[in-house]
PDB file of N, CA and C in Angstrom:
ATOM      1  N   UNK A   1     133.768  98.517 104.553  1.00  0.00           N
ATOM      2  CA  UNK A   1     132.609  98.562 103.674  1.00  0.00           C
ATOM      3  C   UNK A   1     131.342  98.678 104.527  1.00  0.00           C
ATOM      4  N   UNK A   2     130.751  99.581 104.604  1.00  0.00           N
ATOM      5  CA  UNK A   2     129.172 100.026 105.134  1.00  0.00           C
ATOM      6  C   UNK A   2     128.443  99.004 104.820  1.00  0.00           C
ATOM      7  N   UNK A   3     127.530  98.604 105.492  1.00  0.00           N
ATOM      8  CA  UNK A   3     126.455  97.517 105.787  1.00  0.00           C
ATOM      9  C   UNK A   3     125.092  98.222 104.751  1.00  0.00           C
ATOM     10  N   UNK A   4     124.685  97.824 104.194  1.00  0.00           N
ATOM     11  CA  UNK A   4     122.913  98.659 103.892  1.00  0.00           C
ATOM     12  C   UNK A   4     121.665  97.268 103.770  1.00  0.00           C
ATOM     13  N   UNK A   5     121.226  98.316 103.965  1.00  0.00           N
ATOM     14  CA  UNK A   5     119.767  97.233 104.372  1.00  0.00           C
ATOM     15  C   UNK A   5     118.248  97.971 103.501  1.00  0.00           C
ATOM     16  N   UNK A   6     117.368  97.140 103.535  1.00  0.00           N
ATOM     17  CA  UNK A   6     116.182  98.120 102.977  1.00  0.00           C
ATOM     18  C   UNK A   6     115.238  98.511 103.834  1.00  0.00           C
ATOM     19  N   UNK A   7     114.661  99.459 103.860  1.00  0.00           N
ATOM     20  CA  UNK A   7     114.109 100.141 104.402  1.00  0.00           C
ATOM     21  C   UNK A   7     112.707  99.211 104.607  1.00  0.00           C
ATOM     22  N   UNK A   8     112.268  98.523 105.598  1.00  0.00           N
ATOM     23  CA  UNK A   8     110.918  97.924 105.332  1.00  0.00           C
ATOM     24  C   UNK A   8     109.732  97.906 105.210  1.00  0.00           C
ATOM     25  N   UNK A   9     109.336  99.734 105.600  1.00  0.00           N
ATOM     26  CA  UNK A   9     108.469 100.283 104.770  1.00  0.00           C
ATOM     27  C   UNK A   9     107.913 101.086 103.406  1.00  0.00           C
ATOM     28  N   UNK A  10     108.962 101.940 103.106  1.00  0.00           N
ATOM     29  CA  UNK A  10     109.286 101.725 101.493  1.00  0.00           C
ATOM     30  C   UNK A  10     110.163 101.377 100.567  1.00  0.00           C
ATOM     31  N   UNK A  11     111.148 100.566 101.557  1.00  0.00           N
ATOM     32  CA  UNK A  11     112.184  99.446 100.329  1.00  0.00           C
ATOM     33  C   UNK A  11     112.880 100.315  99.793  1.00  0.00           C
ATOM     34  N   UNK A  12     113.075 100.972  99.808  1.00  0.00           N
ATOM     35  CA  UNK A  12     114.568 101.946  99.902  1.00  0.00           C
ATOM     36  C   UNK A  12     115.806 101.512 100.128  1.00  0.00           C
ATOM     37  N   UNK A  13     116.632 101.438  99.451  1.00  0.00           N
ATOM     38  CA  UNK A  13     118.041 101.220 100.360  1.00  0.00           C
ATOM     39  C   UNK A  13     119.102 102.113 101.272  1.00  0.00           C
ATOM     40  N   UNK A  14     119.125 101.675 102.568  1.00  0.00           N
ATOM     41  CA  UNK A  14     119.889 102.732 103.552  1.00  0.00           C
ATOM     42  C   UNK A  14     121.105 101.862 103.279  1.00  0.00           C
ATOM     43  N   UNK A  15     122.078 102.936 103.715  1.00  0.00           N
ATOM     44  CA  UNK A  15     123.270 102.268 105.004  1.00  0.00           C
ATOM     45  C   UNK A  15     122.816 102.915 106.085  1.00  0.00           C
ATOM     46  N   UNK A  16     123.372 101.440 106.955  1.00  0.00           N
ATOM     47  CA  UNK A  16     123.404 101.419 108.351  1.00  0.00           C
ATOM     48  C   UNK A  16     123.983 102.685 108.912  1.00  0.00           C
ATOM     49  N   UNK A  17     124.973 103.266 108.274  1.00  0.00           N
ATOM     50  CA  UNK A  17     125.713 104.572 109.354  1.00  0.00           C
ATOM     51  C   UNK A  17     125.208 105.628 108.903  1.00  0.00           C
ATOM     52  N   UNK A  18     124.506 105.820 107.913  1.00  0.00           N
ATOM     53  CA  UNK A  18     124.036 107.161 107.632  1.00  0.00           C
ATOM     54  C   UNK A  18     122.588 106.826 107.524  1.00  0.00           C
ATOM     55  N   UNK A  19     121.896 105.886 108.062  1.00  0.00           N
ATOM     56  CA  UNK A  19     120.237 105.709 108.429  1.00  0.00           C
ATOM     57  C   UNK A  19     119.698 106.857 109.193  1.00  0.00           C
ATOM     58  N   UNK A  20     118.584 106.969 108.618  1.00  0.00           N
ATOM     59  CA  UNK A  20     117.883 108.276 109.908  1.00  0.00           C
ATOM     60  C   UNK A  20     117.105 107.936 110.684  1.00  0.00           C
ATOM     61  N   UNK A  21     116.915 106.685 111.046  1.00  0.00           N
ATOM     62  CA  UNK A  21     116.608 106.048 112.098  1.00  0.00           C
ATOM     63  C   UNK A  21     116.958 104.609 112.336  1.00  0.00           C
ATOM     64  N   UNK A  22     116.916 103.793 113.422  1.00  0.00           N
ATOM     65  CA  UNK A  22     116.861 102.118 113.626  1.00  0.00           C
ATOM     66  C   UNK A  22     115.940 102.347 114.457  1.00  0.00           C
ATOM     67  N   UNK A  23     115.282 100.910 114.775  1.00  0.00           N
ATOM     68  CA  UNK A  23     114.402 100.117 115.224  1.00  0.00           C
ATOM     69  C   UNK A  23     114.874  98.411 115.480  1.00  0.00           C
ATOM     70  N   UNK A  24     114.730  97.934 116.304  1.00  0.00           N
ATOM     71  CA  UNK A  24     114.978  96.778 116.813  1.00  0.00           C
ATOM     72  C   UNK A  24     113.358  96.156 117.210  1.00  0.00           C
ATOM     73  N   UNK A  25     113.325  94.836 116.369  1.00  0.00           N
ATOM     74  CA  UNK A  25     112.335  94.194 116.955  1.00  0.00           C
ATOM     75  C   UNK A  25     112.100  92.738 116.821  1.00  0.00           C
ATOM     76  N   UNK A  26     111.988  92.139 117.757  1.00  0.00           N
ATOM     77  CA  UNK A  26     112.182  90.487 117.903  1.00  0.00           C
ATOM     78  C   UNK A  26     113.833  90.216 117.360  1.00  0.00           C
ATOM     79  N   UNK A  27     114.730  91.022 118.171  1.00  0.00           N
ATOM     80  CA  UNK A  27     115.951  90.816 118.139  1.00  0.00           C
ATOM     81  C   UNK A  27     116.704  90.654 116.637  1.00  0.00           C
ATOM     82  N   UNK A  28     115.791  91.594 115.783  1.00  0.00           N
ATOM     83  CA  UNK A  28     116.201  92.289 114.503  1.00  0.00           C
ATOM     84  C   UNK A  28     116.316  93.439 114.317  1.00  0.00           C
ATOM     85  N   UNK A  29     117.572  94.223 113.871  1.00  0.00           N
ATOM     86  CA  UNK A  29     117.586  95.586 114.096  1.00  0.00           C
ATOM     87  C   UNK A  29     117.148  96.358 112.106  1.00  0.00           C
ATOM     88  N   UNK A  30     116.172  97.253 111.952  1.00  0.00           N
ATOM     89  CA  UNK A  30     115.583  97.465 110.997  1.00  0.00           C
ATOM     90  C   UNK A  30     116.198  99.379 110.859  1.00  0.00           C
ATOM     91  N   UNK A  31     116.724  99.145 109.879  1.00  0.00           N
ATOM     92  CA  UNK A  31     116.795 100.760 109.284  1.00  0.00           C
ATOM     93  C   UNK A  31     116.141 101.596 108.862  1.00  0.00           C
ATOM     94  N   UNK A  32     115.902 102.887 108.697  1.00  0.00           N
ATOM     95  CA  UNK A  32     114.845 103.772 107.721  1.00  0.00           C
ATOM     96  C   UNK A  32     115.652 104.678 106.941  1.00  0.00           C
ATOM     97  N   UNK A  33     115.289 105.267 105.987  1.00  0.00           N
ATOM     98  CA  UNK A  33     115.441 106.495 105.371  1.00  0.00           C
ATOM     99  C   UNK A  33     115.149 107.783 105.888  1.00  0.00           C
ATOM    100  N   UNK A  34     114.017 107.209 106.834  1.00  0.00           N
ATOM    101  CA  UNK A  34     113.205 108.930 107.263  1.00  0.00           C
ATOM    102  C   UNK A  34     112.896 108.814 108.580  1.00  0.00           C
ATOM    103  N   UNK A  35     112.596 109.653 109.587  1.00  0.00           N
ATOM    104  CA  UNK A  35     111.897 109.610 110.749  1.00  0.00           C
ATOM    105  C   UNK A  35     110.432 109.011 110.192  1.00  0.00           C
ATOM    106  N   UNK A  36     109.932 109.713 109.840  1.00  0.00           N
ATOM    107  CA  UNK A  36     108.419 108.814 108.719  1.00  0.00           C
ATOM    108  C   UNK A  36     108.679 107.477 108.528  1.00  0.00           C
ATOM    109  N   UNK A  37     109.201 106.932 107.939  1.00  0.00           N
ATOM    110  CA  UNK A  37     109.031 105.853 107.516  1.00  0.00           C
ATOM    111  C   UNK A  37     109.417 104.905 109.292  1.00  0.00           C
ATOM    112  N   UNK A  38     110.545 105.554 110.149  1.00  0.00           N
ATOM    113  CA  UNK A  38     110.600 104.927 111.606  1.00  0.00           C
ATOM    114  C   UNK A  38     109.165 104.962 112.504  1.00  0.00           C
ATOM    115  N   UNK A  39     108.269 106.012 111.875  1.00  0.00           N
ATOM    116  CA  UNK A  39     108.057 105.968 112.753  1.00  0.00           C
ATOM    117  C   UNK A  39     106.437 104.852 112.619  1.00  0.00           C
ATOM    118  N   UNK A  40     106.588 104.846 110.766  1.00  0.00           N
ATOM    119  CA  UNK A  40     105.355 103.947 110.571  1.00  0.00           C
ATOM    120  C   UNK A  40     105.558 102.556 110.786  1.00  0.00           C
ATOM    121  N   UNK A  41     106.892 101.832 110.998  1.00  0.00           N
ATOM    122  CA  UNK A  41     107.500 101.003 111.645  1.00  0.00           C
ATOM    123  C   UNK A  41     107.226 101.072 113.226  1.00  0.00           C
ATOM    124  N   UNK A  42     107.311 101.436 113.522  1.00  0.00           N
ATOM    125  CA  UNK A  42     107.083 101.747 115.293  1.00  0.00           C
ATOM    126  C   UNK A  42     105.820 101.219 116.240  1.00  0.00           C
ATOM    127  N   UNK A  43     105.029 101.961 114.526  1.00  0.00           N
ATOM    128  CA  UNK A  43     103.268 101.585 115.412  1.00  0.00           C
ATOM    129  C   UNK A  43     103.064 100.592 114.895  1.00  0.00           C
ATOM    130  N   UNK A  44     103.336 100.158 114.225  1.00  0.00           N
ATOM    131  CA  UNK A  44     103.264  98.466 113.526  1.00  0.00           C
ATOM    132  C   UNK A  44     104.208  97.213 113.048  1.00  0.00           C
ATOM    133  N   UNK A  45     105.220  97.190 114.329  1.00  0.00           N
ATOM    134  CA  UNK A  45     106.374  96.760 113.374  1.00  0.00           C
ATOM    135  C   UNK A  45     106.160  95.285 112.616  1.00  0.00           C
ATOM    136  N   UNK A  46     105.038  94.505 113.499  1.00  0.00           N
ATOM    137  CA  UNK A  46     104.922  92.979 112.706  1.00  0.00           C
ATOM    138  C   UNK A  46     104.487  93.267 111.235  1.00  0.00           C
ATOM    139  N   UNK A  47     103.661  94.493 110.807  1.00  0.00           N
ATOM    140  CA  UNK A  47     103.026  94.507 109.529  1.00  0.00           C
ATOM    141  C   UNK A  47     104.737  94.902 108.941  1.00  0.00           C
ATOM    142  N   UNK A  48     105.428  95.415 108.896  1.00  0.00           N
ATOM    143  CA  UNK A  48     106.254  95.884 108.443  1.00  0.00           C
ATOM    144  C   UNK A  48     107.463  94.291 108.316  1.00  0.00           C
ATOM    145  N   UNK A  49     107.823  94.106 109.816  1.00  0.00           N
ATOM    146  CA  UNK A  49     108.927  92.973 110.010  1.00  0.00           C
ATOM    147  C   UNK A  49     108.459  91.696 108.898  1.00  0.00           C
ATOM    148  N   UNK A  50     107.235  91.382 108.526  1.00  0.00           N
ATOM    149  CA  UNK A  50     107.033  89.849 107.781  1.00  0.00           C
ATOM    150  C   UNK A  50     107.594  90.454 106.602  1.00  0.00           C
ATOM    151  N   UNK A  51     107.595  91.569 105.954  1.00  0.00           N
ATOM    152  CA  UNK A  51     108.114  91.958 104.970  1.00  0.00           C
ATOM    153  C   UNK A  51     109.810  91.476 104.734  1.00  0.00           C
ATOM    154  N   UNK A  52     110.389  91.321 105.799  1.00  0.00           N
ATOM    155  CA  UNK A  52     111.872  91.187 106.054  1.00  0.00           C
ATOM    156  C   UNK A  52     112.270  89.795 104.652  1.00  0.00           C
ATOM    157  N   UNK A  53     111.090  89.187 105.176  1.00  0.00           N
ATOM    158  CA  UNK A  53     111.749  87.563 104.935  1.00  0.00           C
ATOM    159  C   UNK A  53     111.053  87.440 103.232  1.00  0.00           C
ATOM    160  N   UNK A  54     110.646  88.889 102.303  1.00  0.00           N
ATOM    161  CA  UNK A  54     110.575  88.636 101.782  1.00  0.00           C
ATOM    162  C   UNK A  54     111.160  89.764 100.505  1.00  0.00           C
ATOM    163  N   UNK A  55     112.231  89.725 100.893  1.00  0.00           N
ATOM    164  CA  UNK A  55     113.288  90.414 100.318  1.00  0.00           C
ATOM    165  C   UNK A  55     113.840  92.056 100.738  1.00  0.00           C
ATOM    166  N   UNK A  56     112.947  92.135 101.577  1.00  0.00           N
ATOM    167  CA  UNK A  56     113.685  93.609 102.589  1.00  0.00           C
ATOM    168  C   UNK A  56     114.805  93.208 103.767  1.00  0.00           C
ATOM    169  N   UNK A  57     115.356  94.009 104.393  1.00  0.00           N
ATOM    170  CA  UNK A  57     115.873  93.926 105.115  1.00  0.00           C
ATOM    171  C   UNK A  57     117.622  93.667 104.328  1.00  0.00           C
ATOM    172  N   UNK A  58     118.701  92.917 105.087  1.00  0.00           N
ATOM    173  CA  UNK A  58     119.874  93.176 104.303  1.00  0.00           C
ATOM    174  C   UNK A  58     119.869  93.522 103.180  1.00  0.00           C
ATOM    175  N   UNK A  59     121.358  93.946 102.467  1.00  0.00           N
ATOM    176  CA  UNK A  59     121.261  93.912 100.926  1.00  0.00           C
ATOM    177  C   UNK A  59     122.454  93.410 101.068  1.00  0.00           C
ATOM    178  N   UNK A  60     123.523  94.038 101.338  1.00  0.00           N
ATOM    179  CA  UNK A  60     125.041  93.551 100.941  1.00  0.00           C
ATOM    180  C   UNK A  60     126.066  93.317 102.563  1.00  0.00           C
TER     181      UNK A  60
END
């Protein structure tokens, strides 16, 4: 069963194996939907990462 997670800049839901990008930060690894959305993660990941703990990030 594939892992999915949300996307933490527009809350999207990926899976992990067919993500079009990851990002790792403060030893959390974060998925995207798009190179775009990786890469607006990239230049800002704390604005993005506090989002985690409030319902982004895993799903199942």
């Amino acid at each position: 069963m594939a892992m999915t997670h949300r996307d933490p800049v527009c809350n999207m839901e990926v899976d992990e194996q067919t993500a079009a990008g990851r990002s790792q930060y403060q030893g959390e690894n974060y998925y995207f939907c798009s190179q775009d959305c990786k890469q607006k993660f990239d230049r800002n990941p704390e604005q993005y990462a506090k989002q985690k703990g409030q319902g982004a990030g895993r799903t199942s």
